[in-house]
PDB file of N, CA and C in Angstrom:
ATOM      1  N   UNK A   1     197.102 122.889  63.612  1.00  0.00           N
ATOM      2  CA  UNK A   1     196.963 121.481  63.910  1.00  0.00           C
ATOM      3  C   UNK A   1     197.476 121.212  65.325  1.00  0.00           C
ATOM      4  N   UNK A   2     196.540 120.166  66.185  1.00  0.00           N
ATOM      5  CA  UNK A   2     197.143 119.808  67.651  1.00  0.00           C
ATOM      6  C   UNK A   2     198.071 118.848  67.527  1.00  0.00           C
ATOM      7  N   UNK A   3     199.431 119.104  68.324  1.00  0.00           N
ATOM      8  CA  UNK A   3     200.276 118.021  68.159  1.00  0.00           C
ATOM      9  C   UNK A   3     200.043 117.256  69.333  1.00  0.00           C
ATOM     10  N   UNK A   4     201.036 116.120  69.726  1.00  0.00           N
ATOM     11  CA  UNK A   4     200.679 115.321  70.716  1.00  0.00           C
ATOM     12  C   UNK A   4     201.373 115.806  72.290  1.00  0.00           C
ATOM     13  N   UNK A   5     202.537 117.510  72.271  1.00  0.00           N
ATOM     14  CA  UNK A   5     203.108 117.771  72.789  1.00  0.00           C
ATOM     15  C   UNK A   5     201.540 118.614  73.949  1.00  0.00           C
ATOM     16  N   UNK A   6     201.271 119.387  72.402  1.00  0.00           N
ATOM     17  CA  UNK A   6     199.846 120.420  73.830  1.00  0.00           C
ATOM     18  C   UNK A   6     198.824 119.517  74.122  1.00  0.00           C
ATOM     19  N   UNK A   7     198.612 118.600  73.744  1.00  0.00           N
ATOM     20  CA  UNK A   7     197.671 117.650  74.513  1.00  0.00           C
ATOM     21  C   UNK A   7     198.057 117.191  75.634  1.00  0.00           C
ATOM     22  N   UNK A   8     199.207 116.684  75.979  1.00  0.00           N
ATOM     23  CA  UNK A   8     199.417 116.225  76.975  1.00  0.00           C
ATOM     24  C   UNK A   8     200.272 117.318  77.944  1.00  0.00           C
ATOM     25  N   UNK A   9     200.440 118.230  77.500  1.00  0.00           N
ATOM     26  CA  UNK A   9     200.912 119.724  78.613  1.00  0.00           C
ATOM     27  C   UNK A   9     199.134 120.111  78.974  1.00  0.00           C
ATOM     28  N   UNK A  10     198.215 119.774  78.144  1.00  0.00           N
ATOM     29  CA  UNK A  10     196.995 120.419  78.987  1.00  0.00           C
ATOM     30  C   UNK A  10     196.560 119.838  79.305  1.00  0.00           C
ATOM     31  N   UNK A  11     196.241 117.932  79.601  1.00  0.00           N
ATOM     32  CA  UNK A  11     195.904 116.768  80.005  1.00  0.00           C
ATOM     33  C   UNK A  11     197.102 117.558  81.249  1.00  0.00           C
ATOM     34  N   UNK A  12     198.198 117.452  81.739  1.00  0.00           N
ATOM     35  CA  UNK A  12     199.120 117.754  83.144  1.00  0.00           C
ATOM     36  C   UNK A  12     198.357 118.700  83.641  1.00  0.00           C
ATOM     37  N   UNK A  13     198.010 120.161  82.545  1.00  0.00           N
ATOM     38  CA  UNK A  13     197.943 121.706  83.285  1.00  0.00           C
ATOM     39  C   UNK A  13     196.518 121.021  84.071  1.00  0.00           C
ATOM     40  N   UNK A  14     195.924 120.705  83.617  1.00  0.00           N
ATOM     41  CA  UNK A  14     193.981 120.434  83.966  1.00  0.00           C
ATOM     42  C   UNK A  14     194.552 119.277  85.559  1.00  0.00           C
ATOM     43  N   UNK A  15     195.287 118.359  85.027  1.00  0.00           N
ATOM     44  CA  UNK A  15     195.661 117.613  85.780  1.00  0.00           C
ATOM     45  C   UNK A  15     195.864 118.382  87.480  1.00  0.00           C
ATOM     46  N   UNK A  16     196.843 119.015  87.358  1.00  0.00           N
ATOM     47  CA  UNK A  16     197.538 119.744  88.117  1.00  0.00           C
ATOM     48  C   UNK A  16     196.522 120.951  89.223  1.00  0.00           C
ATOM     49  N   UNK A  17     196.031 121.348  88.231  1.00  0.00           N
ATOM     50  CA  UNK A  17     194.080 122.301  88.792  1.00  0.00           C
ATOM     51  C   UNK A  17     193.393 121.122  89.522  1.00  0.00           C
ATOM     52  N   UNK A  18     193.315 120.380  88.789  1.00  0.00           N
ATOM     53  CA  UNK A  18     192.313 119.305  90.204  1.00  0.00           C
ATOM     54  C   UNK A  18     192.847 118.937  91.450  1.00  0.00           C
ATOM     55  N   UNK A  19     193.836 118.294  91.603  1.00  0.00           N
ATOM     56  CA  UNK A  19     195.073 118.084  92.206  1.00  0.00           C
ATOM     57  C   UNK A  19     195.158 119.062  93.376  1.00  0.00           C
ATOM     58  N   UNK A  20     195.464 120.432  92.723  1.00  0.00           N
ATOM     59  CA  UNK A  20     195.549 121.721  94.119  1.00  0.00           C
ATOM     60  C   UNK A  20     194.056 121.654  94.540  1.00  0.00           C
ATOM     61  N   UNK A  21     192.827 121.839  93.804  1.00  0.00           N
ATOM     62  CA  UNK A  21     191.807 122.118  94.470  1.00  0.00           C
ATOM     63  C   UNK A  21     191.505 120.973  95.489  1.00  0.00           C
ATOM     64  N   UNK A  22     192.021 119.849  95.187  1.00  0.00           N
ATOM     65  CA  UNK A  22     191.547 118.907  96.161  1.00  0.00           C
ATOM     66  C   UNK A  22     192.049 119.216  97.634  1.00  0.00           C
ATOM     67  N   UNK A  23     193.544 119.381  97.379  1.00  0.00           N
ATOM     68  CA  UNK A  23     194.571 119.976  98.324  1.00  0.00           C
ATOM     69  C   UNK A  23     193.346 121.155  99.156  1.00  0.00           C
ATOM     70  N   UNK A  24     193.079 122.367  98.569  1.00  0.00           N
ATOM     71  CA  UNK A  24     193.241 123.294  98.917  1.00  0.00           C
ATOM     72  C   UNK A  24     191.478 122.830  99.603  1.00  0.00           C
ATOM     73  N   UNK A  25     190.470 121.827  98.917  1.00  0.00           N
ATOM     74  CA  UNK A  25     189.554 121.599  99.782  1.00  0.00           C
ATOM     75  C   UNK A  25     189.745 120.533 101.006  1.00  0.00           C
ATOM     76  N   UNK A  26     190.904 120.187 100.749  1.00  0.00           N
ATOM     77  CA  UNK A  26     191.266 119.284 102.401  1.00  0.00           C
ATOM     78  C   UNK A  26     191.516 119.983 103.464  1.00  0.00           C
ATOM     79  N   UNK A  27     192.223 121.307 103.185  1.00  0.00           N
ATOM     80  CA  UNK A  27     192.864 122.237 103.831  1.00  0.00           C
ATOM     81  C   UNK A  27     191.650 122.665 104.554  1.00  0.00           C
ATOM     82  N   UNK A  28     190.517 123.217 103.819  1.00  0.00           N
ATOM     83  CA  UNK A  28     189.063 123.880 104.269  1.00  0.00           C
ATOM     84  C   UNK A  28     188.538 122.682 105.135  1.00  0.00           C
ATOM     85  N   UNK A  29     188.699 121.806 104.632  1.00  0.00           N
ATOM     86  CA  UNK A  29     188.032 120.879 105.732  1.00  0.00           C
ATOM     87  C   UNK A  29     188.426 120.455 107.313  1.00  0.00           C
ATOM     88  N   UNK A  30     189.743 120.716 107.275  1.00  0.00           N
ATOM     89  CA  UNK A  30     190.736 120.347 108.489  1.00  0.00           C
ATOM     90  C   UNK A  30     190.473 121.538 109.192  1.00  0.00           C
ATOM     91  N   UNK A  31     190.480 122.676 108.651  1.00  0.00           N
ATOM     92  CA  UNK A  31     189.841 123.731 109.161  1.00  0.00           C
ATOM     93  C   UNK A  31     188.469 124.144 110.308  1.00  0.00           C
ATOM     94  N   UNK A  32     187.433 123.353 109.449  1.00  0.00           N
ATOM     95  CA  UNK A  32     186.076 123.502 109.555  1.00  0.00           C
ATOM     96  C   UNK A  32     186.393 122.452 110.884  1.00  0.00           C
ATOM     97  N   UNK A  33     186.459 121.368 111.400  1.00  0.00           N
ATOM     98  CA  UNK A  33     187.430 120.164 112.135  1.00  0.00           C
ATOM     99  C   UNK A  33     187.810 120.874 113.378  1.00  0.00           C
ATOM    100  N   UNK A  34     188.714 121.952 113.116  1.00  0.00           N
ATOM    101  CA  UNK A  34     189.235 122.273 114.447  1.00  0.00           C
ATOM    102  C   UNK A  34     188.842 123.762 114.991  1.00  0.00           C
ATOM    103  N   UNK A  35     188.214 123.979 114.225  1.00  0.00           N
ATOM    104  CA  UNK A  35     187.270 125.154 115.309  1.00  0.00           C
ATOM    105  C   UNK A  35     186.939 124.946 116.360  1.00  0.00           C
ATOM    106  N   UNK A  36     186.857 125.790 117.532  1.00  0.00           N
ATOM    107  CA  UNK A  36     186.632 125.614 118.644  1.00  0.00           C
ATOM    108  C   UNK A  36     184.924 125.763 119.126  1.00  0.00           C
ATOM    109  N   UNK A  37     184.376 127.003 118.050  1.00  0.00           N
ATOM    110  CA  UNK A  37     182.684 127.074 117.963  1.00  0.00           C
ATOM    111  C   UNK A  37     182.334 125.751 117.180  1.00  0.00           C
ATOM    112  N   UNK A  38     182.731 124.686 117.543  1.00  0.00           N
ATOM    113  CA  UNK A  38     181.804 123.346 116.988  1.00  0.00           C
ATOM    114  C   UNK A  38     180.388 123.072 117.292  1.00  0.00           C
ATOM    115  N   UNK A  39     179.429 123.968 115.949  1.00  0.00           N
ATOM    116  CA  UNK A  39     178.054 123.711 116.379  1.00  0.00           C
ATOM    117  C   UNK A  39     177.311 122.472 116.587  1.00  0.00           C
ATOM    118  N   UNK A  40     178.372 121.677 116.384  1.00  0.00           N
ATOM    119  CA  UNK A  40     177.813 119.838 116.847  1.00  0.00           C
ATOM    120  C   UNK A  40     177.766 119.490 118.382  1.00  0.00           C
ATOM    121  N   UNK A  41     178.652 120.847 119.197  1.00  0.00           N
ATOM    122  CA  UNK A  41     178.904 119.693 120.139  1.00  0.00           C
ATOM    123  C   UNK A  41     178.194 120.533 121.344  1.00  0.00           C
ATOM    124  N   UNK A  42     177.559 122.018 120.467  1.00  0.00           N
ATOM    125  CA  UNK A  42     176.566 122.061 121.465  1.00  0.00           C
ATOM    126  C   UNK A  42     175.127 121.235 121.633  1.00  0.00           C
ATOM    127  N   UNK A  43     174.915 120.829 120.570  1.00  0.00           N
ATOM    128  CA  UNK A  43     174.037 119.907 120.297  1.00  0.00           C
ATOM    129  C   UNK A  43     173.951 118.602 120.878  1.00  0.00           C
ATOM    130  N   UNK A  44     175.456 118.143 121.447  1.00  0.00           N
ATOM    131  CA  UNK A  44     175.533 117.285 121.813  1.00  0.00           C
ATOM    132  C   UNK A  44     176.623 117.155 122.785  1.00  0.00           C
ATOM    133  N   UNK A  45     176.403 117.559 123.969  1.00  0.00           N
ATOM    134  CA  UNK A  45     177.905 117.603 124.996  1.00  0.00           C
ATOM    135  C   UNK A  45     178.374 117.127 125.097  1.00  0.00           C
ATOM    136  N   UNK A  46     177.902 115.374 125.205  1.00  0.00           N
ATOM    137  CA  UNK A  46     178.264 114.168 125.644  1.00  0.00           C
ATOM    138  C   UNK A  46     179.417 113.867 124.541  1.00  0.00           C
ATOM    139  N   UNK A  47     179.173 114.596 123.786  1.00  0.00           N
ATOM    140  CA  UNK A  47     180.786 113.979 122.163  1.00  0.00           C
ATOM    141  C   UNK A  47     181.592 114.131 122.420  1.00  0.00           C
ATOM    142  N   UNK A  48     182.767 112.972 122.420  1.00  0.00           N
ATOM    143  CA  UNK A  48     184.172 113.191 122.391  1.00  0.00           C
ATOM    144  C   UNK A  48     184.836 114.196 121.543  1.00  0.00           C
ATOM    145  N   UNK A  49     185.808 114.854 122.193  1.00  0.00           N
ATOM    146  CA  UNK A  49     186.304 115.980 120.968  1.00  0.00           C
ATOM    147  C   UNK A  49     186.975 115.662 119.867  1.00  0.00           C
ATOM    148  N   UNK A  50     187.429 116.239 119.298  1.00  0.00           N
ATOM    149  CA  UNK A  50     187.980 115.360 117.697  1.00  0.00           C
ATOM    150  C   UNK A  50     189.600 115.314 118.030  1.00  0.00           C
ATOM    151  N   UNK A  51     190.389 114.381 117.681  1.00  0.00           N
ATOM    152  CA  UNK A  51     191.755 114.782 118.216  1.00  0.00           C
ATOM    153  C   UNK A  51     192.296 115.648 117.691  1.00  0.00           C
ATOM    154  N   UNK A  52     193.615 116.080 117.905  1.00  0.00           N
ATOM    155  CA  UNK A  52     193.655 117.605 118.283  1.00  0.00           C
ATOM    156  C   UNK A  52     195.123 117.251 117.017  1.00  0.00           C
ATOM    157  N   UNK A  53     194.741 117.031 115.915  1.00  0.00           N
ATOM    158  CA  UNK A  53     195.971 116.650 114.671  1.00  0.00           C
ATOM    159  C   UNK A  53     196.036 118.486 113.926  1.00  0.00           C
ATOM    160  N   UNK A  54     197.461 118.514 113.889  1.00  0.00           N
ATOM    161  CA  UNK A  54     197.722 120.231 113.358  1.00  0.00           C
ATOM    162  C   UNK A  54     197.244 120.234 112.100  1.00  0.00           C
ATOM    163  N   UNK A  55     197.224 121.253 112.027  1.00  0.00           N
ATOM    164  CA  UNK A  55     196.574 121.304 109.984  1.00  0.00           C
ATOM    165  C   UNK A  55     197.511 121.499 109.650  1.00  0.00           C
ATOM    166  N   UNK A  56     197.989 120.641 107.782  1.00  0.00           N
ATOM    167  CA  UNK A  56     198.934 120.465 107.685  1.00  0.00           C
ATOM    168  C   UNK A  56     199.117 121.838 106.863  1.00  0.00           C
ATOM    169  N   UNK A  57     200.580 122.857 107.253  1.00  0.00           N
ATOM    170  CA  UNK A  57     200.753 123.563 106.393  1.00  0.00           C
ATOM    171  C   UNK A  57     201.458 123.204 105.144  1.00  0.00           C
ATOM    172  N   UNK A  58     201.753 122.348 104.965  1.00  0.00           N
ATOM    173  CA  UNK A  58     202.317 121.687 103.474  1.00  0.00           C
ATOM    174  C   UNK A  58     201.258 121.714 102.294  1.00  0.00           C
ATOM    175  N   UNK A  59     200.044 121.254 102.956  1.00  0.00           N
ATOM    176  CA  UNK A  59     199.046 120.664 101.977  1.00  0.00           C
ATOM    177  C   UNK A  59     198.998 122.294 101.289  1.00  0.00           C
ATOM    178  N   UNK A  60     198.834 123.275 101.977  1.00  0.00           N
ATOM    179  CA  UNK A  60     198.409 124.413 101.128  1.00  0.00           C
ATOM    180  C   UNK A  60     199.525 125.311 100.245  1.00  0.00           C
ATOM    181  N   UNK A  61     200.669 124.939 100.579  1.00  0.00           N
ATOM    182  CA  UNK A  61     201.974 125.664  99.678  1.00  0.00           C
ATOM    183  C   UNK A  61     201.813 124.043  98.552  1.00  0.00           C
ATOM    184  N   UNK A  62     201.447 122.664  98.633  1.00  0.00           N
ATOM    185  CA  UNK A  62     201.433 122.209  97.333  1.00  0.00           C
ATOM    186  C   UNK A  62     200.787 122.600  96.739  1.00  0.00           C
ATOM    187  N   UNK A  63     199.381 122.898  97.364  1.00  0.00           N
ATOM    188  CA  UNK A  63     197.867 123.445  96.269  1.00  0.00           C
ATOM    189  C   UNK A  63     198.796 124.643  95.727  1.00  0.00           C
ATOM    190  N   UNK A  64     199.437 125.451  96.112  1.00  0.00           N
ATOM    191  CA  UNK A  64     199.784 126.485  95.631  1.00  0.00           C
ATOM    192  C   UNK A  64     200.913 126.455  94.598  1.00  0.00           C
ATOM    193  N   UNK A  65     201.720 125.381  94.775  1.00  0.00           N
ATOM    194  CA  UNK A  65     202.820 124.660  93.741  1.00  0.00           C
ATOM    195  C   UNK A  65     202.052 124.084  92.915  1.00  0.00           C
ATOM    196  N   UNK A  66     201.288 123.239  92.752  1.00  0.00           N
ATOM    197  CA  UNK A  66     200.443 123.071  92.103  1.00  0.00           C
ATOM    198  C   UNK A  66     199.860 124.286  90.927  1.00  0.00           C
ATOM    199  N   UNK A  67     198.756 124.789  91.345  1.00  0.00           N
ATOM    200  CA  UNK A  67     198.532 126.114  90.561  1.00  0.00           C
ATOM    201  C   UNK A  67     199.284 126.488  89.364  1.00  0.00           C
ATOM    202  N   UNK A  68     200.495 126.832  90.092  1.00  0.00           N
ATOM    203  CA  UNK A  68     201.390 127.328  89.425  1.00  0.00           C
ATOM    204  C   UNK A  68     202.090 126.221  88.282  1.00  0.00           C
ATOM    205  N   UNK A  69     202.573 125.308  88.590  1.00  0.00           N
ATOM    206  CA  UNK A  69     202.837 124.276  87.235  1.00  0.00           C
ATOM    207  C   UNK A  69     201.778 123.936  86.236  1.00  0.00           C
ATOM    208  N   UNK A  70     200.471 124.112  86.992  1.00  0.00           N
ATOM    209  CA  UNK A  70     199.432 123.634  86.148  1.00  0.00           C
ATOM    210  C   UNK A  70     199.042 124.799  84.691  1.00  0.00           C
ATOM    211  N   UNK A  71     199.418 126.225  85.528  1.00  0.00           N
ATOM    212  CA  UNK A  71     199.374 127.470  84.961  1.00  0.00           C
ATOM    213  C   UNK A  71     200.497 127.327  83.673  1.00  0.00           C
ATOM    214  N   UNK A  72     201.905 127.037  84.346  1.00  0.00           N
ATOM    215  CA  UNK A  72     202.779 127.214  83.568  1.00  0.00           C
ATOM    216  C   UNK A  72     202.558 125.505  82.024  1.00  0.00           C
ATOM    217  N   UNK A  73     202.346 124.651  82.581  1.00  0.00           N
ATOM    218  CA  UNK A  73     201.915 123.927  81.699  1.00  0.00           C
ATOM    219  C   UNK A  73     200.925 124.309  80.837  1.00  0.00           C
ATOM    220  N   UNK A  74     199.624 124.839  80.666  1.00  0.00           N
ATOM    221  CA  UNK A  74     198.817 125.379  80.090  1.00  0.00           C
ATOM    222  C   UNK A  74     199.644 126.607  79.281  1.00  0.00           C
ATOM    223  N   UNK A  75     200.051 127.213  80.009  1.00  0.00           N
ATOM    224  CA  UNK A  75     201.166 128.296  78.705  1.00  0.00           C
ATOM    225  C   UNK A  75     201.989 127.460  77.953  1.00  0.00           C
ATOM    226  N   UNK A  76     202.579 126.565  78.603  1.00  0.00           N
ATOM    227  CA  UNK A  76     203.244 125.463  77.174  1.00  0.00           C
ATOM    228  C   UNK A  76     202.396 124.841  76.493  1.00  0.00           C
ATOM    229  N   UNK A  77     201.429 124.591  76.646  1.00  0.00           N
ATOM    230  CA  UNK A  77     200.659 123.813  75.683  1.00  0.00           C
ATOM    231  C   UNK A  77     200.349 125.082  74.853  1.00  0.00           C
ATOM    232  N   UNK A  78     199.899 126.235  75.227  1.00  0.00           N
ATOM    233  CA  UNK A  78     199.484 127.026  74.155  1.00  0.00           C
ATOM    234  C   UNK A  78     200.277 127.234  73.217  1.00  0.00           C
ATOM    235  N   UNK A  79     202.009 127.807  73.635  1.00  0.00           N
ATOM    236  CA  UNK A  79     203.176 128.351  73.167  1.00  0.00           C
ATOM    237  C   UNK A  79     203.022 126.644  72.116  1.00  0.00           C
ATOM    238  N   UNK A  80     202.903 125.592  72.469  1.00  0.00           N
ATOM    239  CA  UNK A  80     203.297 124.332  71.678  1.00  0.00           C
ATOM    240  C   UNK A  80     202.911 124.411  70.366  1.00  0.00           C
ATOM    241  N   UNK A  81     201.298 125.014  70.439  1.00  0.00           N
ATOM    242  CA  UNK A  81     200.173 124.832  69.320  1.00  0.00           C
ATOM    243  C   UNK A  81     200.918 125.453  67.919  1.00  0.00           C
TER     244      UNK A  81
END
């Protein structure tokens, strides 16, 4: 029988998986952003460059904190059942 403990440890773990991937697709995007081969801007010289903001290394050690609680929550919900 499901109690109300692993429902809501796998409602967090699932939680927690979306959460990093978003992280970890912001990260790819800030990325793609500051390349220097920007195939837009041969296309277009006249474009201002994009400002020059660092990629954040935080965002990708949360995706990665993340992961990991979401992981370890999903083992409690199982261990709960």
């Amino acid at each position: 029988m499901v109690n109300a403990v692993s429902v809501v440890a796998t409602a967090v773990g699932f939680g927690c998986f979306v959460l990093s991937a978003r992280l970890f697709k912001s990260a790819a995007a800030a990325r793609r952003v500051a390349r220097s081969d920007d195939p837009e801007f041969v296309l277009d010289p006249t474009r201002e460059d994009p400002p020059d903001d660092e990629i954040d290394a935080t965002a990708l050690e949360r995706g990665f904190m993340l992961l990991v609680f979401g992981g370890l929550a999903l083992v409690f919900a199982a261990i709960s059942l």
